[in-house]
PDB file of N, CA and C in Angstrom:
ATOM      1  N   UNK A   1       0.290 -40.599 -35.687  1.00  0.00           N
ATOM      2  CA  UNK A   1       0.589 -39.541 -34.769  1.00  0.00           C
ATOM      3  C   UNK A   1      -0.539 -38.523 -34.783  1.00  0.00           C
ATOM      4  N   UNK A   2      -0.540 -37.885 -33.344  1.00  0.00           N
ATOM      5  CA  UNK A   2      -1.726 -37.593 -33.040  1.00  0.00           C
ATOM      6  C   UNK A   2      -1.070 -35.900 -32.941  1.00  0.00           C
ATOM      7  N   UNK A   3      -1.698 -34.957 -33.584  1.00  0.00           N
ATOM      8  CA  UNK A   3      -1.396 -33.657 -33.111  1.00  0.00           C
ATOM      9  C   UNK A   3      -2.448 -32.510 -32.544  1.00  0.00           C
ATOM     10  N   UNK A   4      -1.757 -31.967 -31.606  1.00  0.00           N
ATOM     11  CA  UNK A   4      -2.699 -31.388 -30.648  1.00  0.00           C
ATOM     12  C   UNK A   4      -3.192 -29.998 -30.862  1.00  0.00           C
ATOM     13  N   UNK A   5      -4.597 -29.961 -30.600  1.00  0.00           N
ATOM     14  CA  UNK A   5      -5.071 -29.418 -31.297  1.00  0.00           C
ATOM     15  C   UNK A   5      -4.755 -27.647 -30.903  1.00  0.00           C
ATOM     16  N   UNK A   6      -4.568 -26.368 -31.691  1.00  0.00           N
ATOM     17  CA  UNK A   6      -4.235 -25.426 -31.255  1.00  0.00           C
ATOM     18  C   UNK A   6      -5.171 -24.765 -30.587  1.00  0.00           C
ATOM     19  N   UNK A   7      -4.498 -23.823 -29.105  1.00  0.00           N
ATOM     20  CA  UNK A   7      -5.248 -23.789 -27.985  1.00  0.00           C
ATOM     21  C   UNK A   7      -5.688 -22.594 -28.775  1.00  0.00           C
ATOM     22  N   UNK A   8      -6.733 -21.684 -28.143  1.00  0.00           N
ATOM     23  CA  UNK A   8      -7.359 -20.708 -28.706  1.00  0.00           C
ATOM     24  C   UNK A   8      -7.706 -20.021 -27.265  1.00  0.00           C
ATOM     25  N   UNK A   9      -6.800 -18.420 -27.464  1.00  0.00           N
ATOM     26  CA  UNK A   9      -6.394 -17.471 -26.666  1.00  0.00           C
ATOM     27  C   UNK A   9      -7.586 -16.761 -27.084  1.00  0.00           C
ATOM     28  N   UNK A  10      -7.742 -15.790 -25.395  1.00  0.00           N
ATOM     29  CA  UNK A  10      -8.387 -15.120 -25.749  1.00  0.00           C
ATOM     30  C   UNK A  10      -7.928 -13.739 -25.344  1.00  0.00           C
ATOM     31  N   UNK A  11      -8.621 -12.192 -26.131  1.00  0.00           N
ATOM     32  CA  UNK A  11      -7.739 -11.158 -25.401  1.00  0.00           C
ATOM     33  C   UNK A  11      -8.063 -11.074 -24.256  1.00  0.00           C
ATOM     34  N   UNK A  12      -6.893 -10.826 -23.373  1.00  0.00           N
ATOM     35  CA  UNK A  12      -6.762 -10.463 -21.981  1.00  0.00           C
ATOM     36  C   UNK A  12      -6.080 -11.491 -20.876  1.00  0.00           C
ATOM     37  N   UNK A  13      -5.763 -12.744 -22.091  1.00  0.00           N
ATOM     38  CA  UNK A  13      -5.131 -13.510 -20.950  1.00  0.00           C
ATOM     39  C   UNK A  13      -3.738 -13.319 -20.351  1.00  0.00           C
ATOM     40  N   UNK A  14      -3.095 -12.124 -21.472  1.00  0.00           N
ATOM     41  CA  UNK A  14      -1.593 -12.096 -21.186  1.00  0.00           C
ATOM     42  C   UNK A  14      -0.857 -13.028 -20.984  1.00  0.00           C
ATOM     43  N   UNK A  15      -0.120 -13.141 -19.680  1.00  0.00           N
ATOM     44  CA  UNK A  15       0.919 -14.496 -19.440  1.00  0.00           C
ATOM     45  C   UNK A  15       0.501 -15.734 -18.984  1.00  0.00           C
ATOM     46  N   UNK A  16      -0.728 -16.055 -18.732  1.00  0.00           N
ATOM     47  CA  UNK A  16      -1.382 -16.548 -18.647  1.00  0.00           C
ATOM     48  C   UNK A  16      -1.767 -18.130 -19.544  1.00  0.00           C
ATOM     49  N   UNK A  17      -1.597 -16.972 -20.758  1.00  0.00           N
ATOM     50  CA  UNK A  17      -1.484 -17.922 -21.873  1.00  0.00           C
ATOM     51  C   UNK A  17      -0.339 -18.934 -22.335  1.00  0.00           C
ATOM     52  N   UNK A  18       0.644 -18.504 -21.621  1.00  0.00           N
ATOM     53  CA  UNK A  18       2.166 -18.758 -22.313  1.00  0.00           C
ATOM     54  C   UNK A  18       2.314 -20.061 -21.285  1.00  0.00           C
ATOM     55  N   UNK A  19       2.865 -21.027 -21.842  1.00  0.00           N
ATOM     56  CA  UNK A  19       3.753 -22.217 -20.754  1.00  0.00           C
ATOM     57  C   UNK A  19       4.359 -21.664 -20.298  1.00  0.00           C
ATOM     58  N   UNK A  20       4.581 -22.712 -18.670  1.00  0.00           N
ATOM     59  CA  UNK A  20       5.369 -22.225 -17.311  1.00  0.00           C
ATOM     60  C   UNK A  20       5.377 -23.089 -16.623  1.00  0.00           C
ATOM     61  N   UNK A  21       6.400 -23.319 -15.929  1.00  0.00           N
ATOM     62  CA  UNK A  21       6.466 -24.334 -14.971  1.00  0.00           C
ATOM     63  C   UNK A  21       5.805 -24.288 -13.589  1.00  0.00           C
ATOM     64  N   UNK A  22       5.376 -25.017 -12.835  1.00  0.00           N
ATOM     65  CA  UNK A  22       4.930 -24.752 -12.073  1.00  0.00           C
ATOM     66  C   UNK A  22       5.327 -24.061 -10.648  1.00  0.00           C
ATOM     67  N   UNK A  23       6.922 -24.084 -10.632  1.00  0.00           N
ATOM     68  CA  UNK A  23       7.750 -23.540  -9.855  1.00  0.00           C
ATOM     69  C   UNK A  23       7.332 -21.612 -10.521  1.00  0.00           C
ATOM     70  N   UNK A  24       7.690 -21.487 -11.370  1.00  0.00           N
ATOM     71  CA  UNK A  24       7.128 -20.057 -11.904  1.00  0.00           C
ATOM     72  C   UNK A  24       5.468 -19.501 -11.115  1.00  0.00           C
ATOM     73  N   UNK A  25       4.798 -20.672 -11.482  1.00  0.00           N
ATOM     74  CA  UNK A  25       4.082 -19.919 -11.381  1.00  0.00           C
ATOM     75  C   UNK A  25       3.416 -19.569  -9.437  1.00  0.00           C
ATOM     76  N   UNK A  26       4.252 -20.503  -8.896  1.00  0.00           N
ATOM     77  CA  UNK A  26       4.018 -20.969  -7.701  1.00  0.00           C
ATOM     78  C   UNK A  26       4.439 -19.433  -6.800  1.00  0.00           C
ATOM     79  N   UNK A  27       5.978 -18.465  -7.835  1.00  0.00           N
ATOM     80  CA  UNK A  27       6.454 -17.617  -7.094  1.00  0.00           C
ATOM     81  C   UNK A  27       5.986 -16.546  -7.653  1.00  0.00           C
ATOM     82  N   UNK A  28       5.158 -16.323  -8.944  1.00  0.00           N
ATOM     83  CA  UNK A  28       4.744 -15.294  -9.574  1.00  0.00           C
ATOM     84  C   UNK A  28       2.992 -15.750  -9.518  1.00  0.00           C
ATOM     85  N   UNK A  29       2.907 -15.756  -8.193  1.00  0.00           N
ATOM     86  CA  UNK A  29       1.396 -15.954  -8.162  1.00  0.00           C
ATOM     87  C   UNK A  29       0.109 -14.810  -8.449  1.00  0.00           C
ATOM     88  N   UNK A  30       0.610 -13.570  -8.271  1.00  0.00           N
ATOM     89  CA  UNK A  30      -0.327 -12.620  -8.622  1.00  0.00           C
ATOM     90  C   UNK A  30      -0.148 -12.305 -10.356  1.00  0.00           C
ATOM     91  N   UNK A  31       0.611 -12.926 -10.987  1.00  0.00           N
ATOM     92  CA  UNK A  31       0.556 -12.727 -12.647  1.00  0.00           C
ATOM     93  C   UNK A  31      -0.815 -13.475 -12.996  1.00  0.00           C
ATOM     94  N   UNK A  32      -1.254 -14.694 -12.180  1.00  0.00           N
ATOM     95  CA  UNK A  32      -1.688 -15.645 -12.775  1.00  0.00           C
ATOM     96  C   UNK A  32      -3.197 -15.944 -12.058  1.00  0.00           C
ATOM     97  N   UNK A  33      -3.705 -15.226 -11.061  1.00  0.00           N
ATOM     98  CA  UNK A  33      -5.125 -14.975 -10.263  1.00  0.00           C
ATOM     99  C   UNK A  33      -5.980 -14.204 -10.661  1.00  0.00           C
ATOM    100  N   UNK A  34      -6.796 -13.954 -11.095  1.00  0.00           N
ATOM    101  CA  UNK A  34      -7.299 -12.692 -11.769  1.00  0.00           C
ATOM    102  C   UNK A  34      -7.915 -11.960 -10.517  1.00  0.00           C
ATOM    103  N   UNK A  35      -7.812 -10.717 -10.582  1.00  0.00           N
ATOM    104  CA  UNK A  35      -8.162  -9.585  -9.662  1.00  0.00           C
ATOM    105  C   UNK A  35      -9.351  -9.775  -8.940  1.00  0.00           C
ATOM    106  N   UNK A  36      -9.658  -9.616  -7.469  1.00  0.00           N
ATOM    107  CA  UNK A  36     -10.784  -9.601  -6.653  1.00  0.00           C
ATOM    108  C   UNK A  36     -10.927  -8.474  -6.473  1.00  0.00           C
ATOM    109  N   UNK A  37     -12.465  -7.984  -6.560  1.00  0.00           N
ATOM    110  CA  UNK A  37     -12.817  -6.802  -6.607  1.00  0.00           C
ATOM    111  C   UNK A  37     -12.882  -6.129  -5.110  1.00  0.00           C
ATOM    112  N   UNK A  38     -13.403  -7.566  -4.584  1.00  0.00           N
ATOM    113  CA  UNK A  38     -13.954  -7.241  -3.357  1.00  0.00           C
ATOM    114  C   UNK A  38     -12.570  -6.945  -2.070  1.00  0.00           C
ATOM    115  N   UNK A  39     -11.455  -7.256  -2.779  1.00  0.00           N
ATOM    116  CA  UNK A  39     -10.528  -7.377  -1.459  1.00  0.00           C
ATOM    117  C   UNK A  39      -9.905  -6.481  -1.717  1.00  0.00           C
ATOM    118  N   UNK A  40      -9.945  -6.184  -2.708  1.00  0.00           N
ATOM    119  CA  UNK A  40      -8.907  -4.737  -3.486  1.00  0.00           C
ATOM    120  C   UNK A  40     -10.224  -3.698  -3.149  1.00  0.00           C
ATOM    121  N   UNK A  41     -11.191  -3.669  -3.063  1.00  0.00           N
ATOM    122  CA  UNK A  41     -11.950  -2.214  -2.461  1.00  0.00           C
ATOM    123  C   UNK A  41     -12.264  -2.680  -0.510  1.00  0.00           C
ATOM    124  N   UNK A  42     -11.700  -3.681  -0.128  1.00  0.00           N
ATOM    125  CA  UNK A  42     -11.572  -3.685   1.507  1.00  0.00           C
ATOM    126  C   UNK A  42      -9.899  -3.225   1.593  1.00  0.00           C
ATOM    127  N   UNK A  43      -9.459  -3.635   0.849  1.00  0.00           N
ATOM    128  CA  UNK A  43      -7.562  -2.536   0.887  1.00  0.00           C
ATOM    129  C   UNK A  43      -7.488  -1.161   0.439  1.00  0.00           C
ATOM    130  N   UNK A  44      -8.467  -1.154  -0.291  1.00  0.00           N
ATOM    131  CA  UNK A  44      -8.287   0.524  -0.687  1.00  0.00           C
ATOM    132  C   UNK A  44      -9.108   1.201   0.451  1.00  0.00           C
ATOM    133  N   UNK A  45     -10.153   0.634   1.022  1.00  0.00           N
ATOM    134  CA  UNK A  45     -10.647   1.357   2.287  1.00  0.00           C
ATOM    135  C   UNK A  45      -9.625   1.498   3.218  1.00  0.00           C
ATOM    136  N   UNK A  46      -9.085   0.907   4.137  1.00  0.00           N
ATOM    137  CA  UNK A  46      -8.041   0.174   4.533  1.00  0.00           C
ATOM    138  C   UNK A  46      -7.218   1.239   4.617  1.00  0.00           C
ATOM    139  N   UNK A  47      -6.111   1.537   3.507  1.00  0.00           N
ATOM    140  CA  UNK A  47      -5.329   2.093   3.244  1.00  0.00           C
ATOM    141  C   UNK A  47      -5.955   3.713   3.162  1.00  0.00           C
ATOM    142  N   UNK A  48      -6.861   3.982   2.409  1.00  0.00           N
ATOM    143  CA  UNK A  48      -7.750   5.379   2.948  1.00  0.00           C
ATOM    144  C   UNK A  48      -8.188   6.077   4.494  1.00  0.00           C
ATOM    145  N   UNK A  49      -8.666   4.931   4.880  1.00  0.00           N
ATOM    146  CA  UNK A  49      -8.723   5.166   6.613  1.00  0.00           C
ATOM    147  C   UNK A  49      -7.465   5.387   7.118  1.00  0.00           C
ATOM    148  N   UNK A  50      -6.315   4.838   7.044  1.00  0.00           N
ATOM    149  CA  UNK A  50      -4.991   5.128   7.645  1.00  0.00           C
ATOM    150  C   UNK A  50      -4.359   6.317   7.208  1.00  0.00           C
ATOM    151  N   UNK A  51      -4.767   6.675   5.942  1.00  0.00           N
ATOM    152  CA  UNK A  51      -4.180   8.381   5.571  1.00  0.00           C
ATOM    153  C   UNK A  51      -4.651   9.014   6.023  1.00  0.00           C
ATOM    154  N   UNK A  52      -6.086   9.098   6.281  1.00  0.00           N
ATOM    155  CA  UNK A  52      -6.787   9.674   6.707  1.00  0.00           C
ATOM    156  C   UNK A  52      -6.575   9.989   8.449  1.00  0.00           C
ATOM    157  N   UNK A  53      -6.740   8.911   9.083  1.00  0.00           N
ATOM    158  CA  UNK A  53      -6.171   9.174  10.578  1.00  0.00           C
ATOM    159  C   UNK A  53      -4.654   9.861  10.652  1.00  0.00           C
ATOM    160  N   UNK A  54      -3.972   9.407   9.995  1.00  0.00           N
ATOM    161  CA  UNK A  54      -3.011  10.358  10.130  1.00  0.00           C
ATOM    162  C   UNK A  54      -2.798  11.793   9.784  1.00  0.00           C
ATOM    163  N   UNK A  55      -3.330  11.983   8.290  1.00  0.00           N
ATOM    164  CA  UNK A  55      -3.682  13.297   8.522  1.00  0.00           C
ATOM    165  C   UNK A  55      -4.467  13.942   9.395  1.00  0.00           C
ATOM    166  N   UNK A  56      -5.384  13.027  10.213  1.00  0.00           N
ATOM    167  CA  UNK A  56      -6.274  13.999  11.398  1.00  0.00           C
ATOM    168  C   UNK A  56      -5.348  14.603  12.386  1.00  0.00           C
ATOM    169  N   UNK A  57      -4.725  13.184  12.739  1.00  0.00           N
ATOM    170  CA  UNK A  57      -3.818  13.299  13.921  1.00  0.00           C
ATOM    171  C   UNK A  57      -2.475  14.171  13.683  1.00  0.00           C
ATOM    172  N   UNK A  58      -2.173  14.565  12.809  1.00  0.00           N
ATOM    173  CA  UNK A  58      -0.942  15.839  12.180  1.00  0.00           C
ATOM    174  C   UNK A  58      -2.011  17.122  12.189  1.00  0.00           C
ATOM    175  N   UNK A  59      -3.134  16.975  11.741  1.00  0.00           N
ATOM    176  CA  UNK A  59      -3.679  18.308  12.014  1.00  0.00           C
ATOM    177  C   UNK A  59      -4.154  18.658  13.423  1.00  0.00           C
ATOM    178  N   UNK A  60      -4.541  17.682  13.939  1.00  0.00           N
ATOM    179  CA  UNK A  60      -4.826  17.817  15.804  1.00  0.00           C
ATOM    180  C   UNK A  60      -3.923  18.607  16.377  1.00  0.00           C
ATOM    181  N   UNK A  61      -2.419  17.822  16.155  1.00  0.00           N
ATOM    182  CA  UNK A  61      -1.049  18.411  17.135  1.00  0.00           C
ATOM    183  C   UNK A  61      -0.973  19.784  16.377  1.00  0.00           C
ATOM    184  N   UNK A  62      -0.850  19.839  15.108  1.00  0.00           N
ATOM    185  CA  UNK A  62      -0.945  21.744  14.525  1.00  0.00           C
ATOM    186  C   UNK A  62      -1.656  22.329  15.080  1.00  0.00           C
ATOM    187  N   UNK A  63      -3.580  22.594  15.178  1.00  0.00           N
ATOM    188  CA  UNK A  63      -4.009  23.345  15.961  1.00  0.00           C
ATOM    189  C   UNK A  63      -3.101  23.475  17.543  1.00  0.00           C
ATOM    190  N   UNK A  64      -3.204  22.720  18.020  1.00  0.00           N
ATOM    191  CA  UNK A  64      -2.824  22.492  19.424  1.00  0.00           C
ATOM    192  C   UNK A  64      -1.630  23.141  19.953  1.00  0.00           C
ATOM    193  N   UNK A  65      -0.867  23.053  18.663  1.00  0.00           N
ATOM    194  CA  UNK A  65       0.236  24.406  18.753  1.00  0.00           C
ATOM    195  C   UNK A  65       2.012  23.344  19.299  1.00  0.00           C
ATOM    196  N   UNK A  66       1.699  22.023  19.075  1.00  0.00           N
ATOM    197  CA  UNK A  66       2.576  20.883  19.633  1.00  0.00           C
ATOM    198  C   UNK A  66       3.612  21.164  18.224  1.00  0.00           C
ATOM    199  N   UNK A  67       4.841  20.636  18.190  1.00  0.00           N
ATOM    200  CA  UNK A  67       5.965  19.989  17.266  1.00  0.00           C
ATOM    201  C   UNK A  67       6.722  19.433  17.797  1.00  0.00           C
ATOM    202  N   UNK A  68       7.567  18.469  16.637  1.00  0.00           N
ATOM    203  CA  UNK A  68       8.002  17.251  17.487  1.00  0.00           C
ATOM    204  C   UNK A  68       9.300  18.299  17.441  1.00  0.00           C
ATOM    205  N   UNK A  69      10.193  17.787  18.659  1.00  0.00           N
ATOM    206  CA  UNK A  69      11.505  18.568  18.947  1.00  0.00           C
ATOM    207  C   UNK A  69      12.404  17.223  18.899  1.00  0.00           C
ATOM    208  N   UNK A  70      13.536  17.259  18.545  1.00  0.00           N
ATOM    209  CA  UNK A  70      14.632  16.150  18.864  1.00  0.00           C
ATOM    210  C   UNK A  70      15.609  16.500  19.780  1.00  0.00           C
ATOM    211  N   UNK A  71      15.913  15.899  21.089  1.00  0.00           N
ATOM    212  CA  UNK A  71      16.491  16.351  22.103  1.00  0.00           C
ATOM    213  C   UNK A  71      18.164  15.855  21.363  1.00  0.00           C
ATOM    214  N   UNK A  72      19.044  16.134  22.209  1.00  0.00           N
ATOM    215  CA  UNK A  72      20.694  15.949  22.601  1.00  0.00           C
ATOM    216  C   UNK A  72      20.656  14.608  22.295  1.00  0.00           C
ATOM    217  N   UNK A  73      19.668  13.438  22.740  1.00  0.00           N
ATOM    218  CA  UNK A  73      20.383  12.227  22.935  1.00  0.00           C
ATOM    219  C   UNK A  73      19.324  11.581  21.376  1.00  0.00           C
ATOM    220  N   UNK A  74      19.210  12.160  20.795  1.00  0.00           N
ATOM    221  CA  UNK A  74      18.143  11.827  19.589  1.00  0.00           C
ATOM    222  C   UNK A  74      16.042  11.171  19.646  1.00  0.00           C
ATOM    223  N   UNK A  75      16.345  11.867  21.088  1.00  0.00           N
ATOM    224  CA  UNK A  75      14.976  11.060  21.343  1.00  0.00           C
ATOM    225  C   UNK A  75      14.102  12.293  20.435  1.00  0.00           C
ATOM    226  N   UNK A  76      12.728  11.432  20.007  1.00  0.00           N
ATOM    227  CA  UNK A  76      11.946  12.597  20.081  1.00  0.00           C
ATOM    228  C   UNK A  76      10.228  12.868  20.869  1.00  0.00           C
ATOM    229  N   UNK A  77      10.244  14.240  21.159  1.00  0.00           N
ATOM    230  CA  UNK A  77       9.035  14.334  22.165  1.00  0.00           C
ATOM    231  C   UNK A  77       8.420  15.690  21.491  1.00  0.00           C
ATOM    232  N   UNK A  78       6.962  15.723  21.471  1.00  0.00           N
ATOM    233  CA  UNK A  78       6.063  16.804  21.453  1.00  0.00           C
ATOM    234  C   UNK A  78       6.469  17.999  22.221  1.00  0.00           C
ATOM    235  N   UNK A  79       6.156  18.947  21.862  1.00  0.00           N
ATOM    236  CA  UNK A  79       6.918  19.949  22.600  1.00  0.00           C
ATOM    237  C   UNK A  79       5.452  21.426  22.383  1.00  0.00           C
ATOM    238  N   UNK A  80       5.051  21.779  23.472  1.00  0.00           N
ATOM    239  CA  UNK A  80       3.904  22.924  23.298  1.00  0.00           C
ATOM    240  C   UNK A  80       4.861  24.289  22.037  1.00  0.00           C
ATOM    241  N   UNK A  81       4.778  24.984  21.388  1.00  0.00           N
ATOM    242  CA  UNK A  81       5.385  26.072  20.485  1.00  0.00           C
ATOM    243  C   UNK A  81       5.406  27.326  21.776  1.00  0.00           C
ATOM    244  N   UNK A  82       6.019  28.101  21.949  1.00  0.00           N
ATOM    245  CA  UNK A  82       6.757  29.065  22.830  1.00  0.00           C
ATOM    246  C   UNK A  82       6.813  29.956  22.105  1.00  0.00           C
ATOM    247  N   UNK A  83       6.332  31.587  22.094  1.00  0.00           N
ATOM    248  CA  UNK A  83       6.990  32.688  21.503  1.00  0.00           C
ATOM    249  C   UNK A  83       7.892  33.040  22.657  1.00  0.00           C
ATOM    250  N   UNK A  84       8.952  33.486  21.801  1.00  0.00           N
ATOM    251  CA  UNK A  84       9.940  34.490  22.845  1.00  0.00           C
ATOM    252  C   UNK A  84       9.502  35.503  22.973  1.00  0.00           C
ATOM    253  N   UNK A  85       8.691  36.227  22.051  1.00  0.00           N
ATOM    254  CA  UNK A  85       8.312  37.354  22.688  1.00  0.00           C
ATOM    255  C   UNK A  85       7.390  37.402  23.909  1.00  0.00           C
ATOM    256  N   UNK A  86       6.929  36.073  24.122  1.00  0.00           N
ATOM    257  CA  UNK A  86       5.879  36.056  25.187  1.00  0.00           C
ATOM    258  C   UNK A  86       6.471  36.459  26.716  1.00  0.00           C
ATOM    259  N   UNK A  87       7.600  35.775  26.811  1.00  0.00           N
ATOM    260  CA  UNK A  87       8.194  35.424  28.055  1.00  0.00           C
ATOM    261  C   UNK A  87       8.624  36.613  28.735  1.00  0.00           C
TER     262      UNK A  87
END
């Protein structure tokens, strides 16, 4: 009898290291890929540009003097700001 020889871990493999079936690992696929640098800094751009436009576009309608109003029937629409004292 033949015994097999012990695997030799290294740090950082985490779960990686451990047996799993292949159904496991088929549904826990990001445990087991190691990190792309390059797609995780095109998502973090990504996700930066979209905060970013939105905060432009929330500060646009503030200068502009717009808020959203919710009418009677729950719609909602931009609405110019009104002093009463103006009128």
């Amino acid at each position: 009898m033949s015994k097999k020889p012990e695997e030799k871990y290294t740090p950082g493999d985490g779960i990686r290291s451990l047996r799993s079936s292949p159904m496991f690992r088929a549904i826990n696929y990001e445990l087991y890929v190691k990190p792309n640098n390059v797609v995780m800094a095109i998502g973090l751009i990504g996700m930066a540009g979209c905060v970013g436009y939105i905060a432009y576009m929330r500060s646009k309608y503030k200068d502009m003097g717009y808020y959203t109003a919710v009418g009677p029937d729950g719609t909602e629409t931009f609405q110019k700001k009104v002093s009463k004292w103006e009128m």
